[in-house]
N, C-alpha and C. Protein backbone atom coordinates (compact mmCIF):
# COMPACT_ATOMS: atom_id res chain seq x y z
N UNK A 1 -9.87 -25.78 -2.72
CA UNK A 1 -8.76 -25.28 -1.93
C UNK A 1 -9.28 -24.74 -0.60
N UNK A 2 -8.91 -25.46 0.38
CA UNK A 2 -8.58 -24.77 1.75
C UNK A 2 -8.87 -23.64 2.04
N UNK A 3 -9.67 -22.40 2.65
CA UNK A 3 -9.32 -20.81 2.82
C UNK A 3 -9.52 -21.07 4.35
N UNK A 4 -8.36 -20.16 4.90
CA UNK A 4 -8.23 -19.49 6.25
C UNK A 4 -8.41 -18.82 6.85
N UNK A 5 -9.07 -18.34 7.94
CA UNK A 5 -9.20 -16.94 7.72
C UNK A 5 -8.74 -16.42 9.24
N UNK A 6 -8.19 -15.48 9.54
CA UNK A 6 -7.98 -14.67 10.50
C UNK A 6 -9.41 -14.17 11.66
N UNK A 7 -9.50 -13.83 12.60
CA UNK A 7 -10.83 -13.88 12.91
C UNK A 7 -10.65 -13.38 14.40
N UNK A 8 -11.22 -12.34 14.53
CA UNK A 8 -11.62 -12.17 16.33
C UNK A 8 -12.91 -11.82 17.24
N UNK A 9 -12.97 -12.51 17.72
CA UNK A 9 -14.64 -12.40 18.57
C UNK A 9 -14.08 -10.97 19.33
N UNK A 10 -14.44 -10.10 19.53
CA UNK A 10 -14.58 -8.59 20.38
C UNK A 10 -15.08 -8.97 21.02
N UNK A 11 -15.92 -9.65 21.79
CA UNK A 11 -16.53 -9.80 22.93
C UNK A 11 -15.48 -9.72 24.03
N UNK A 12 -14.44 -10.88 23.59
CA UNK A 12 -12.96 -11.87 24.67
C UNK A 12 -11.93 -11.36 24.33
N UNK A 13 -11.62 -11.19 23.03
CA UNK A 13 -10.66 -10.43 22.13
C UNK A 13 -9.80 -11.79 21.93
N UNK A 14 -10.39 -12.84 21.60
CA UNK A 14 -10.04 -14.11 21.49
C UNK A 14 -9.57 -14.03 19.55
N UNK A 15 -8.50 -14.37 19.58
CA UNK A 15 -8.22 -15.02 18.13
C UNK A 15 -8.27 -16.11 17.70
N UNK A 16 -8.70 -16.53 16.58
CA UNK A 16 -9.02 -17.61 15.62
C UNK A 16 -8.76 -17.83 14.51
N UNK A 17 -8.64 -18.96 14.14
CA UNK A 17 -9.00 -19.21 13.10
C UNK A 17 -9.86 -20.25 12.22
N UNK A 18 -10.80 -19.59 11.18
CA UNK A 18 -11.51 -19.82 10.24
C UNK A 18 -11.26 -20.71 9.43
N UNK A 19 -11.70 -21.91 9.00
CA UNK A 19 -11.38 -22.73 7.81
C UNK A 19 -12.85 -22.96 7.46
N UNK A 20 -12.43 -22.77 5.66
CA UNK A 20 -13.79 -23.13 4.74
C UNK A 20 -13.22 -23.89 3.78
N UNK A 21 -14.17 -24.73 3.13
CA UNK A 21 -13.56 -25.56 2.10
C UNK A 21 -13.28 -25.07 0.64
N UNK A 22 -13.96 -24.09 0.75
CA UNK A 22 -13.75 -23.41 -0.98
C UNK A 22 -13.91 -21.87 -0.70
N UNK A 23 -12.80 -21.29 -1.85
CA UNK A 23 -12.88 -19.80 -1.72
C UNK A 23 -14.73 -19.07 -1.62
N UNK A 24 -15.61 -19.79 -2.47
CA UNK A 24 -16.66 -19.61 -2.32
C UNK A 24 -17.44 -19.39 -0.81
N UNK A 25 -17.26 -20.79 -0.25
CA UNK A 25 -17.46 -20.59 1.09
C UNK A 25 -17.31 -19.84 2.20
N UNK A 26 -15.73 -18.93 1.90
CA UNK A 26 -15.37 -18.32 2.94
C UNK A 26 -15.98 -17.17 2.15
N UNK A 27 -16.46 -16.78 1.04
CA UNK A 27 -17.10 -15.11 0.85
C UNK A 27 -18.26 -15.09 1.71
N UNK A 28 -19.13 -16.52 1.18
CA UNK A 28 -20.41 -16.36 2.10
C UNK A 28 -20.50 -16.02 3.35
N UNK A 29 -19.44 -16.84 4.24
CA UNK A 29 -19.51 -16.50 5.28
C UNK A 29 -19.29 -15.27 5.72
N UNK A 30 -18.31 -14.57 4.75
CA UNK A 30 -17.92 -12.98 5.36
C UNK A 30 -18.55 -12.00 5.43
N UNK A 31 -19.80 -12.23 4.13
CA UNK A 31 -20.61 -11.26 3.91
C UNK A 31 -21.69 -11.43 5.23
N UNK A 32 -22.09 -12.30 5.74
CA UNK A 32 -22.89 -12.85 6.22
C UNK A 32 -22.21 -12.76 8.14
N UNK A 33 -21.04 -12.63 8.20
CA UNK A 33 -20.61 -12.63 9.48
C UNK A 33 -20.83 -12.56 10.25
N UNK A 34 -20.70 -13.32 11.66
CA UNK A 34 -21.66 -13.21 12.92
C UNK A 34 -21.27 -12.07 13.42
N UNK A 35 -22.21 -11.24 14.13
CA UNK A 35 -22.29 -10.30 14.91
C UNK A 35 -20.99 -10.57 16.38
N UNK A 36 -20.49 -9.57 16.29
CA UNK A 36 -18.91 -9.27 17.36
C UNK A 36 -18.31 -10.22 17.00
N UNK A 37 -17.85 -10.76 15.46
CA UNK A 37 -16.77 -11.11 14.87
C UNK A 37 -15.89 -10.30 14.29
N UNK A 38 -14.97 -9.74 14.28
CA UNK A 38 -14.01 -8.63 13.68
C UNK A 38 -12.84 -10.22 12.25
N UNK A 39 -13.25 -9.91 11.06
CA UNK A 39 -12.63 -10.17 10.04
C UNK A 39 -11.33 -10.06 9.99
N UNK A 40 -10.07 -10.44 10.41
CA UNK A 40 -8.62 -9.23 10.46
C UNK A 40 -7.81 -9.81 9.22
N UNK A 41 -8.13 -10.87 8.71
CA UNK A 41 -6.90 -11.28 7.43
C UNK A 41 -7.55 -12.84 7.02
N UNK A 42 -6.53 -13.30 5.97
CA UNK A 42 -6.18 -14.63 5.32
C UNK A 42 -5.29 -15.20 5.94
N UNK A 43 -5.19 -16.01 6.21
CA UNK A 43 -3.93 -16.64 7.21
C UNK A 43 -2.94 -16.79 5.85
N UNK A 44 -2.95 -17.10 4.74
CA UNK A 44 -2.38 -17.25 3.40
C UNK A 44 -2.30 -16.52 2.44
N UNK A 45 -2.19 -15.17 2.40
CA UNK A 45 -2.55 -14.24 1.36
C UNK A 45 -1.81 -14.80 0.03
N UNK A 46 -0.39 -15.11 -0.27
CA UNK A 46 0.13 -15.59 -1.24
C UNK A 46 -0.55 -16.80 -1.92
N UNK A 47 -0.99 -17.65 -0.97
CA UNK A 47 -1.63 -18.89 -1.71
C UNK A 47 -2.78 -18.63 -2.70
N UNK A 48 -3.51 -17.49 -1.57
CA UNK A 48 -4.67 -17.23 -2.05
C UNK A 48 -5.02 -16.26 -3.33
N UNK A 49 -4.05 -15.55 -3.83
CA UNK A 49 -3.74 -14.80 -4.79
C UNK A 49 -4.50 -13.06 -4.56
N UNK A 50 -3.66 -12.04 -4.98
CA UNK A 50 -4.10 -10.71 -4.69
C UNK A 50 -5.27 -10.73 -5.13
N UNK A 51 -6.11 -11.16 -6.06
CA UNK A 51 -7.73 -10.67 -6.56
C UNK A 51 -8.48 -11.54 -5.70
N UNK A 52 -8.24 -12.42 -5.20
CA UNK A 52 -9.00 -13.35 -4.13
C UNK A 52 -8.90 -12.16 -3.04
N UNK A 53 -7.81 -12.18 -2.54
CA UNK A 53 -7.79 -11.48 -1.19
C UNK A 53 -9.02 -10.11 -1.27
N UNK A 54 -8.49 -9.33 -2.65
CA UNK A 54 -9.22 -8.10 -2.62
C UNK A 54 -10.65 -8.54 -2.58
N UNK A 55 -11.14 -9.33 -3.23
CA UNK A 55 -12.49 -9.99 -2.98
C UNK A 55 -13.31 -9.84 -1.86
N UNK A 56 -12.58 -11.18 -1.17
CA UNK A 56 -13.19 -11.11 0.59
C UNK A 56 -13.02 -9.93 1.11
N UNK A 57 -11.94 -8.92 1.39
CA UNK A 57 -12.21 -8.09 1.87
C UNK A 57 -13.36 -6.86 1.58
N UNK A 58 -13.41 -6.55 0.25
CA UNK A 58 -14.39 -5.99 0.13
C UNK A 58 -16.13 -6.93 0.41
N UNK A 59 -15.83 -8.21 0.24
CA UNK A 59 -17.34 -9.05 0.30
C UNK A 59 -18.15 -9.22 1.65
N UNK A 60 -16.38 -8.35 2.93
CA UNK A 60 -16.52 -9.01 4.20
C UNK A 60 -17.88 -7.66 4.42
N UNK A 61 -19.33 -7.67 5.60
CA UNK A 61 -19.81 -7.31 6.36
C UNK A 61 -19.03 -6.12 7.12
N UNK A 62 -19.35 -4.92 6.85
CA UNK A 62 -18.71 -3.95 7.90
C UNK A 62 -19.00 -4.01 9.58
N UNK A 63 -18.05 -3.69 10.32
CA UNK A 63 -18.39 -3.48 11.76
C UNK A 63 -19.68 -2.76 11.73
N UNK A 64 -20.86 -3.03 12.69
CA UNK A 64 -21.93 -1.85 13.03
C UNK A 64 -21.18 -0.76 14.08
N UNK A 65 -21.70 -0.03 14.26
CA UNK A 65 -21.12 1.20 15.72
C UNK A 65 -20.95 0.75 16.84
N UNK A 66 -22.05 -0.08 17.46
CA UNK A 66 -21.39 -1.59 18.24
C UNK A 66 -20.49 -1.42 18.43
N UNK A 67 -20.26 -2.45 17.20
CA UNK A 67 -18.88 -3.26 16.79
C UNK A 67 -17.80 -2.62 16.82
N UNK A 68 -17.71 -1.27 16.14
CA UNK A 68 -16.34 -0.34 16.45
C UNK A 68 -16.73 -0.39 17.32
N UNK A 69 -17.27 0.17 18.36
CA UNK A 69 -17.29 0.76 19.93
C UNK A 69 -16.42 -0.09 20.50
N UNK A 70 -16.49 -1.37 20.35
CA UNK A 70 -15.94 -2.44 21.04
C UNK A 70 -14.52 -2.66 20.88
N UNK A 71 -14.33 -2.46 19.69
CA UNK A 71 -13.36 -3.15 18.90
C UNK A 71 -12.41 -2.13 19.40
N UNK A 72 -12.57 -0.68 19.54
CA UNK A 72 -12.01 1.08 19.68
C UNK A 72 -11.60 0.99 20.98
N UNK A 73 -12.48 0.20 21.88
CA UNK A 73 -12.55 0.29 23.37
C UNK A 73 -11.57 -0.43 23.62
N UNK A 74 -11.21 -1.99 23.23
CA UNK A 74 -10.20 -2.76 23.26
C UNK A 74 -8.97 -2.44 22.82
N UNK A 75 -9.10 -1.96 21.69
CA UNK A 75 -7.58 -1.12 20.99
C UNK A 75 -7.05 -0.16 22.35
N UNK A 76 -8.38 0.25 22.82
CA UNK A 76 -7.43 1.59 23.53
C UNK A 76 -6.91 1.05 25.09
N UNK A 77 -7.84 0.14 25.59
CA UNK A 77 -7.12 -0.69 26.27
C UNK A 77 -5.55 -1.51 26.09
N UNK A 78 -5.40 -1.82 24.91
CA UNK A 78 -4.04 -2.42 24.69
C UNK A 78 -3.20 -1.32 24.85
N UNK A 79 -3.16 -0.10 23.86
CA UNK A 79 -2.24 0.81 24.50
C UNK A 79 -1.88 1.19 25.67
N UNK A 80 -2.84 0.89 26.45
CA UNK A 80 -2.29 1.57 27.85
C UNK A 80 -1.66 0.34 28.51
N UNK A 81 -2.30 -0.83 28.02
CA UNK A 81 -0.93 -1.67 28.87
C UNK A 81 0.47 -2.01 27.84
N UNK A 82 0.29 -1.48 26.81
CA UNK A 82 1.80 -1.35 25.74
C UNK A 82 2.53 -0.36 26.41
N UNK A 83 1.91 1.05 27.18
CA UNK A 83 2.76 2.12 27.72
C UNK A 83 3.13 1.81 28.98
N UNK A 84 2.43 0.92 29.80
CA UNK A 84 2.53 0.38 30.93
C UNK A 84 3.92 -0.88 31.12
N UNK A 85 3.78 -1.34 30.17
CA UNK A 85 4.90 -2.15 30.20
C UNK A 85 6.59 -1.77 29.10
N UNK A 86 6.22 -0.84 28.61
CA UNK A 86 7.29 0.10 27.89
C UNK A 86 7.73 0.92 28.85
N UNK A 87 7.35 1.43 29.84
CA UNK A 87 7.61 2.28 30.67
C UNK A 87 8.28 1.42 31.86
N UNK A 88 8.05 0.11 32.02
CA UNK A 88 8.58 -0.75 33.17
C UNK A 88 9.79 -1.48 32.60
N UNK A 89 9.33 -1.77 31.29
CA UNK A 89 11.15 -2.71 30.59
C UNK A 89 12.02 -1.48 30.16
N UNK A 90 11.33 0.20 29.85
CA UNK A 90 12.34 0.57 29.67
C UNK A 90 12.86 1.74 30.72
N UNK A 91 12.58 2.00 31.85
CA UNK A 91 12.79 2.91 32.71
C UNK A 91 14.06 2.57 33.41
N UNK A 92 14.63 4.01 33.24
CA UNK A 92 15.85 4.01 33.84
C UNK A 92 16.80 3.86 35.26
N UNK A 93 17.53 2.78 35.33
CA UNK A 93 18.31 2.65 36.39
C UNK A 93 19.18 3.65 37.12
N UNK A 94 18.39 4.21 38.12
CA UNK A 94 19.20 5.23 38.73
C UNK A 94 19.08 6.67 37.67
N UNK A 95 19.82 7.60 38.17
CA UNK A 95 19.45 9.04 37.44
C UNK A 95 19.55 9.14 36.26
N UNK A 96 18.22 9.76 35.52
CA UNK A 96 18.73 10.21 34.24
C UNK A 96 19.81 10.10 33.79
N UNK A 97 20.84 11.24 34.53
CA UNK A 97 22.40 11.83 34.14
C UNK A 97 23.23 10.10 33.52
N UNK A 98 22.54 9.01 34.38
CA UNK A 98 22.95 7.76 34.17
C UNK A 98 22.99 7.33 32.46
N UNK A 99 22.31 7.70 32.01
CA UNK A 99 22.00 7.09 30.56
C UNK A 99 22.93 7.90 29.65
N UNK A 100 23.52 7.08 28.74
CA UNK A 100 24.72 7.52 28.16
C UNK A 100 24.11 7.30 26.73
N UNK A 101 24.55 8.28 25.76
CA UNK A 101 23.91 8.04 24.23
C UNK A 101 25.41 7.00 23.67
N UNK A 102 24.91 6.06 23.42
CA UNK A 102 25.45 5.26 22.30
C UNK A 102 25.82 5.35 20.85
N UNK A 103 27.17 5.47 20.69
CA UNK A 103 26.98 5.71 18.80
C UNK A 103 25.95 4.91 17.75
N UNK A 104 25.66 5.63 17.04
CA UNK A 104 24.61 4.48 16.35
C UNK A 104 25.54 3.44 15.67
N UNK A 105 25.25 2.20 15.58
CA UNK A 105 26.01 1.06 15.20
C UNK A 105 25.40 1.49 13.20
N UNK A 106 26.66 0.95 12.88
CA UNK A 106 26.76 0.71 11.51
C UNK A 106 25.34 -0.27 10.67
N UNK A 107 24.69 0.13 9.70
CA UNK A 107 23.97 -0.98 9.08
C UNK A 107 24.47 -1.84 8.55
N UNK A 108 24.13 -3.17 8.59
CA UNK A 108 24.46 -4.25 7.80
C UNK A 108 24.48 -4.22 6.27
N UNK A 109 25.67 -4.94 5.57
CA UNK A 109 25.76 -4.89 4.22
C UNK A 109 24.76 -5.79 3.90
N UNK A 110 23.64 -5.22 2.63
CA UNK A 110 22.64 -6.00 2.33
C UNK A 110 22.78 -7.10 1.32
N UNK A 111 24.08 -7.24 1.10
CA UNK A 111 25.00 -8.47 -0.13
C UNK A 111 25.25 -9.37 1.39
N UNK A 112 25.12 -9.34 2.69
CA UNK A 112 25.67 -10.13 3.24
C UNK A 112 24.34 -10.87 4.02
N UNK A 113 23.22 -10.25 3.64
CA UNK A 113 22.35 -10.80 4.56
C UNK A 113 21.71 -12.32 3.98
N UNK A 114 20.74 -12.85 3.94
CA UNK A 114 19.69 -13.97 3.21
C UNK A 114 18.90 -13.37 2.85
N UNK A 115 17.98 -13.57 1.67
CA UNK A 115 17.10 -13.08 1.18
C UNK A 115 15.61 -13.38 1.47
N UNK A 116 14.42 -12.77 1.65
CA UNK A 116 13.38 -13.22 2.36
C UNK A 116 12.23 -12.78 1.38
N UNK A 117 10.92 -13.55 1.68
CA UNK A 117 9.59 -13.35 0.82
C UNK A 117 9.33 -12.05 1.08
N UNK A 118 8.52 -11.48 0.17
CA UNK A 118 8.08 -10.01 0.12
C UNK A 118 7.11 -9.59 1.28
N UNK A 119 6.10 -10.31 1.62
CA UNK A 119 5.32 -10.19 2.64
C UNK A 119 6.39 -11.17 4.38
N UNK A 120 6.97 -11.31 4.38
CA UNK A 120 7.43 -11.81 5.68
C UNK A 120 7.69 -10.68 6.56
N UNK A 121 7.95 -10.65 7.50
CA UNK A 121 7.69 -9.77 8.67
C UNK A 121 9.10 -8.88 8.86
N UNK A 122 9.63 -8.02 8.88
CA UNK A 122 10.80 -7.53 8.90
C UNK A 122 11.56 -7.03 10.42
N UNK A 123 12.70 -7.18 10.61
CA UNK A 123 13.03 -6.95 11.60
C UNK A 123 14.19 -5.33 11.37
N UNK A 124 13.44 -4.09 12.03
CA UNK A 124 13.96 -3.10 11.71
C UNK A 124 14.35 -2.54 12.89
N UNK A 125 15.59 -1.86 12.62
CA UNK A 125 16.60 -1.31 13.51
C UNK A 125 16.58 0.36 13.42
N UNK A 126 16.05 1.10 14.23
CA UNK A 126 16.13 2.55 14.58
C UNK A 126 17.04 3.06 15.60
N UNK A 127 17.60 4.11 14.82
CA UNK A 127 19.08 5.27 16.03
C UNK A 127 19.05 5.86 15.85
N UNK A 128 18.69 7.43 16.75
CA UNK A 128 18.88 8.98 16.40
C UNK A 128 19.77 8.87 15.92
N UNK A 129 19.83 9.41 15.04
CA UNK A 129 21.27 9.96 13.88
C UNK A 129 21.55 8.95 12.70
N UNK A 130 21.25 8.03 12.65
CA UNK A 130 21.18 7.04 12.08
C UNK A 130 20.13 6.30 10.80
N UNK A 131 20.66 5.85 9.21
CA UNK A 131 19.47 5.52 8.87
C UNK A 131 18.30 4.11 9.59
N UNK A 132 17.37 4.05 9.01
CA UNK A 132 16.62 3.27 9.68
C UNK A 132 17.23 1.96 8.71
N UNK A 133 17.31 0.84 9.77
CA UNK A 133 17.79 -0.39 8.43
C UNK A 133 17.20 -1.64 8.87
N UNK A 134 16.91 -2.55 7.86
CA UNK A 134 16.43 -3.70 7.78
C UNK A 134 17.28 -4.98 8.44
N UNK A 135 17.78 -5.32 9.19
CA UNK A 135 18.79 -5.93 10.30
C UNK A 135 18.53 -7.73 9.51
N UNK A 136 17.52 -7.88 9.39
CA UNK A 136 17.25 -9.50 9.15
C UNK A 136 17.31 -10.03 7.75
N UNK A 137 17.09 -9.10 6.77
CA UNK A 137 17.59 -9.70 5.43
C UNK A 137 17.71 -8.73 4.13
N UNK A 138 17.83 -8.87 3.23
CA UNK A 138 18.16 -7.81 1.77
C UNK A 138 17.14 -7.24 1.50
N UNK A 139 15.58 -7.45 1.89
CA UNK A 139 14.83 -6.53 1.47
C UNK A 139 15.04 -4.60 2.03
N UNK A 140 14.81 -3.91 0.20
CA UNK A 140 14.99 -2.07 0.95
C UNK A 140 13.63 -2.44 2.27
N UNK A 141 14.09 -1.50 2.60
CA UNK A 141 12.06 -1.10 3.41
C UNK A 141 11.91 0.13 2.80
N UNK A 142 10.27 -0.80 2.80
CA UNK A 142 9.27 -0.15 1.81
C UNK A 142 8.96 1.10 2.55
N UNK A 143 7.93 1.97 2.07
CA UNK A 143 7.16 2.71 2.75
C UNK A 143 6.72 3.13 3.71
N UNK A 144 5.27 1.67 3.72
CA UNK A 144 4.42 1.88 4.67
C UNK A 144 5.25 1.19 6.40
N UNK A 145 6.18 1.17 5.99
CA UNK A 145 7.20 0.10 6.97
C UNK A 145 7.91 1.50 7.65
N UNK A 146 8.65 2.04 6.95
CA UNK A 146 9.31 3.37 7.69
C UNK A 146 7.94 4.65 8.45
N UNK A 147 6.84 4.31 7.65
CA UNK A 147 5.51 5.43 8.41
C UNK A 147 5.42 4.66 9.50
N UNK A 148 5.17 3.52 9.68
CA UNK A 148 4.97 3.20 10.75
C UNK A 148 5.83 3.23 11.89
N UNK A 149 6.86 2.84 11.36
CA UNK A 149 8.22 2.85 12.48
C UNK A 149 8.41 4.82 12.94
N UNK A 150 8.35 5.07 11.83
CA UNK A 150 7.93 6.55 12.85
C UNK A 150 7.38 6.97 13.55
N UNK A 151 5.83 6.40 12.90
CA UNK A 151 4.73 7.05 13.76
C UNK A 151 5.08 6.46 15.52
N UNK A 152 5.22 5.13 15.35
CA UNK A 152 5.82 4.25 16.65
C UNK A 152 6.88 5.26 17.71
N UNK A 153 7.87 5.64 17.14
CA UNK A 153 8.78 6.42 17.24
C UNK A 153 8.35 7.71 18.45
N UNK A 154 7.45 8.00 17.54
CA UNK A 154 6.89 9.50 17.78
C UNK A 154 5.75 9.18 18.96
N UNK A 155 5.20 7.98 18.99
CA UNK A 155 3.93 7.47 19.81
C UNK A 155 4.85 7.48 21.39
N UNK A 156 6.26 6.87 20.97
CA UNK A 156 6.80 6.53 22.44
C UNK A 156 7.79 7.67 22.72
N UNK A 157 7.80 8.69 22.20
CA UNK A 157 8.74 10.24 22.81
C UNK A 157 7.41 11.10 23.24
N UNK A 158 6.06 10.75 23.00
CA UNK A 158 4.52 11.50 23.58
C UNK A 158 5.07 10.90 24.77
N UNK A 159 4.89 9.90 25.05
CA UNK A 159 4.55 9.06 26.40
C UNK A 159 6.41 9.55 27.34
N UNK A 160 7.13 9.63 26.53
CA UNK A 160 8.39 10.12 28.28
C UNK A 160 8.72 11.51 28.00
N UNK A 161 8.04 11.91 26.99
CA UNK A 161 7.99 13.74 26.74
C UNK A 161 7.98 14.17 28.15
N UNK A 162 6.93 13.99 29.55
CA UNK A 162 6.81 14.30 30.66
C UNK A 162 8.55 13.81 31.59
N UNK A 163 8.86 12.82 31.15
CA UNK A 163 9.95 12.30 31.59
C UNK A 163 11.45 13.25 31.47
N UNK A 164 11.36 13.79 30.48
CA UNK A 164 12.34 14.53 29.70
C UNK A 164 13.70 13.60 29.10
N UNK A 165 12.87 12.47 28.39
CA UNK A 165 13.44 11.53 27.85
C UNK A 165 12.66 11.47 26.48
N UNK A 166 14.07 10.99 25.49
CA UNK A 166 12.97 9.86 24.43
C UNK A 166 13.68 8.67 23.96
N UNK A 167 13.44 8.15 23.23
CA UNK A 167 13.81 6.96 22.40
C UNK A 167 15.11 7.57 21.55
N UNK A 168 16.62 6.23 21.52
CA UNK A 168 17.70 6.81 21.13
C UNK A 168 17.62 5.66 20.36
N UNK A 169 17.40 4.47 20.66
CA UNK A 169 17.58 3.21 19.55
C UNK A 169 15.81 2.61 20.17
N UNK A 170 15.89 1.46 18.99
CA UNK A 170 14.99 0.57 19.01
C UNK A 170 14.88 -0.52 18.13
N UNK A 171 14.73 -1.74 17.93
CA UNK A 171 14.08 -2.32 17.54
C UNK A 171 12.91 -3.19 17.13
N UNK A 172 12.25 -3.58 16.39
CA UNK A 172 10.88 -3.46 15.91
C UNK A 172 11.11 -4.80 14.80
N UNK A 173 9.50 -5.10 15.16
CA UNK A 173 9.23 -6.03 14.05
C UNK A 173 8.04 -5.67 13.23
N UNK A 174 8.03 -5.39 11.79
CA UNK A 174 6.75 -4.91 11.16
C UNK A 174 6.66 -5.33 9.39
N UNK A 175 5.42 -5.69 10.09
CA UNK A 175 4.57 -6.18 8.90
C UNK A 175 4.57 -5.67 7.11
N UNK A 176 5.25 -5.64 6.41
CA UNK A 176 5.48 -4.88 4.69
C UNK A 176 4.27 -5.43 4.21
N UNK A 177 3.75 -4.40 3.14
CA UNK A 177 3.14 -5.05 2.36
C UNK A 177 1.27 -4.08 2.72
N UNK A 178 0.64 -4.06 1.74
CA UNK A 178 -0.75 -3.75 2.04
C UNK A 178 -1.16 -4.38 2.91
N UNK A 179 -2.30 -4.28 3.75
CA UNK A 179 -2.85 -4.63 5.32
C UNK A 179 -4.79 -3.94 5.04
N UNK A 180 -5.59 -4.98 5.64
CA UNK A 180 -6.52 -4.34 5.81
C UNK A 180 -7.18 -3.66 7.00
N UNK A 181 -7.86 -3.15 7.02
CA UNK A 181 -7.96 -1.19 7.56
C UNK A 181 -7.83 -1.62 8.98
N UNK A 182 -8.43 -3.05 9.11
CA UNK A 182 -8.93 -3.66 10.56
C UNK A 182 -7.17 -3.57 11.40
N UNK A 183 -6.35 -4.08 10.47
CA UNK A 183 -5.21 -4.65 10.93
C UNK A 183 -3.64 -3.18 10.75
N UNK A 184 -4.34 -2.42 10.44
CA UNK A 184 -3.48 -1.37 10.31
C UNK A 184 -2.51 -0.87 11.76
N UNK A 185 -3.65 -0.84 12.96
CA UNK A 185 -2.70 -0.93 14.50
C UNK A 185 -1.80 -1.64 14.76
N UNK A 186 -2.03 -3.18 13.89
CA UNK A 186 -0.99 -4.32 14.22
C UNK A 186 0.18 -4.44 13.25
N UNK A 187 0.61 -3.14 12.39
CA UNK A 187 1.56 -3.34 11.37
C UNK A 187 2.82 -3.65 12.14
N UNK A 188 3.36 -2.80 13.38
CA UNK A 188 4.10 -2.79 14.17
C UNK A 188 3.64 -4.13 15.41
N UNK A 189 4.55 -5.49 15.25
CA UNK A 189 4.06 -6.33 16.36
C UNK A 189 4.47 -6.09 17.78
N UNK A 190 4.05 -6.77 18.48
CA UNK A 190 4.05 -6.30 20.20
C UNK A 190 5.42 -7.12 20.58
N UNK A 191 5.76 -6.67 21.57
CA UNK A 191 7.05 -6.83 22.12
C UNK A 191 8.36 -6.26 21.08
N UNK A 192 7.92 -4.91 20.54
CA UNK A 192 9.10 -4.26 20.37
C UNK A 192 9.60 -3.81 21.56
N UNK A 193 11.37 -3.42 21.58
CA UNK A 193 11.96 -2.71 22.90
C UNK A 193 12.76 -1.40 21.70
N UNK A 194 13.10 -0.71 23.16
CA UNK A 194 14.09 0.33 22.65
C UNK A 194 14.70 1.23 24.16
N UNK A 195 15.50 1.94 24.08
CA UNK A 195 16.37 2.74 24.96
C UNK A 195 15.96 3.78 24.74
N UNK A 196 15.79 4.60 26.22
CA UNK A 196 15.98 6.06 26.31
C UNK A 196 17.12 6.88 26.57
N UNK A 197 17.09 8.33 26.42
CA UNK A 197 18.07 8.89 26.21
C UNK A 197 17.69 10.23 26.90
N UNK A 198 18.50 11.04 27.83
CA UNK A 198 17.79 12.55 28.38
C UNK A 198 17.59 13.13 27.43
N UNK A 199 16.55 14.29 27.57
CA UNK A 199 16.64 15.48 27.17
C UNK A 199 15.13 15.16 25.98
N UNK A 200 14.65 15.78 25.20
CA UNK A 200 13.87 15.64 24.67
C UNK A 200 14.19 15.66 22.68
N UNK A 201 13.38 14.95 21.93
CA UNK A 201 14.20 14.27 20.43
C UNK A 201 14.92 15.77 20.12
N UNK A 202 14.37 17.10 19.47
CA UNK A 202 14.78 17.71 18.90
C UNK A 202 16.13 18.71 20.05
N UNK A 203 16.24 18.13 20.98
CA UNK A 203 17.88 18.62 21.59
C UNK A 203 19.00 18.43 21.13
């Protein structure tokens, strides 16, 4: 069987992907991993079955200090152009006083949605006052799906705290399901949006 593997050179911050011909093959290689390769996933986790997955990941080669350095340096680079361009798609037209709070819209009945795989990507809907809801199909959201959408939450009312704004709605796309440690930043994918609102969250 086929294995895939997820894969990023830190040097470029180039993504890839890995193909080996047998689950065997792809351990060797992981343990063994070239230097400023960052490991990030299975392109197939279902195919590949949960005790496989847990396998490679534990079989994979840890980052050296290097390697975080690099890997830490790049992460922190992306944030600042995630705040850079959150701050340009979402900055307000004309005065503050301009921005009007919106009622939070109703959640969708989850008897009316389609039903989706357990690991597929979820599309979640956030509104002050409002529960957080799953917009794209019948799965509850889990857990680690609402920590994140908070923490997110809370990441982008730091950044217009100075503004005397925060986040009133949003939507988000994020990843359910266990994640390894590498890929934990990327639970929440890029090109979420959301609206601001005056005054600061707890007003």
């Amino acid at each position: 069987m086929t294995v895939g593997l997820r894969i990023k050179r830190l040097e470029t911050q180039e993504s890839l992907i890995a193909e080996f011909e047998s689950f065997e093959d792809a351990m060797t290689w992981v343990a063994e991993r070239p230097d400023m390769v960052e490991v990030l996933g299975v392109v197939d986790p279902k195919a590949l079955g949960e005790n496989a997955f847990y396998k490679l990941r534990d079989a994979t080669r840890p980052l050296d200090p290097a390697e975080l350095a690099m890997r830490d340096k790049a992460r922190e680079a992306l944030r600042a152009q995630m705040r850079e361009a959150d701050e340009r798609e979402s900055a307000p037209t004309g005065l503050a006083g301009r921005m009007r709070w919106a009622p939070p819209e109703p959640a969708p009945d989850p008897l009316s949605l389609p039903e989706a795989e357990p690991g597929e990507v979820m599309v979640i809907r956030w509104q002050k006052g409002a529960p957080m809801a799953n917009i794209a199909d019948s799965r509850p959201i889990p857990p680690e799906v609402r920590q994140a959408v908070d923490a997110w939450i809370a990441e982008r009312n730091q950044w217009l705290h100075p503004k005397r704004t925060h986040v009133g709605r949003a939507e988000l796309r994020v990843r359910p399901g266990e994640l390894p440690e590498s890929e934990q930043d990327e639970r929440v994918e890029m090109g979420a949006s959301y609206s601001q609102i005056p005054g600061w969250p707890q007003e």
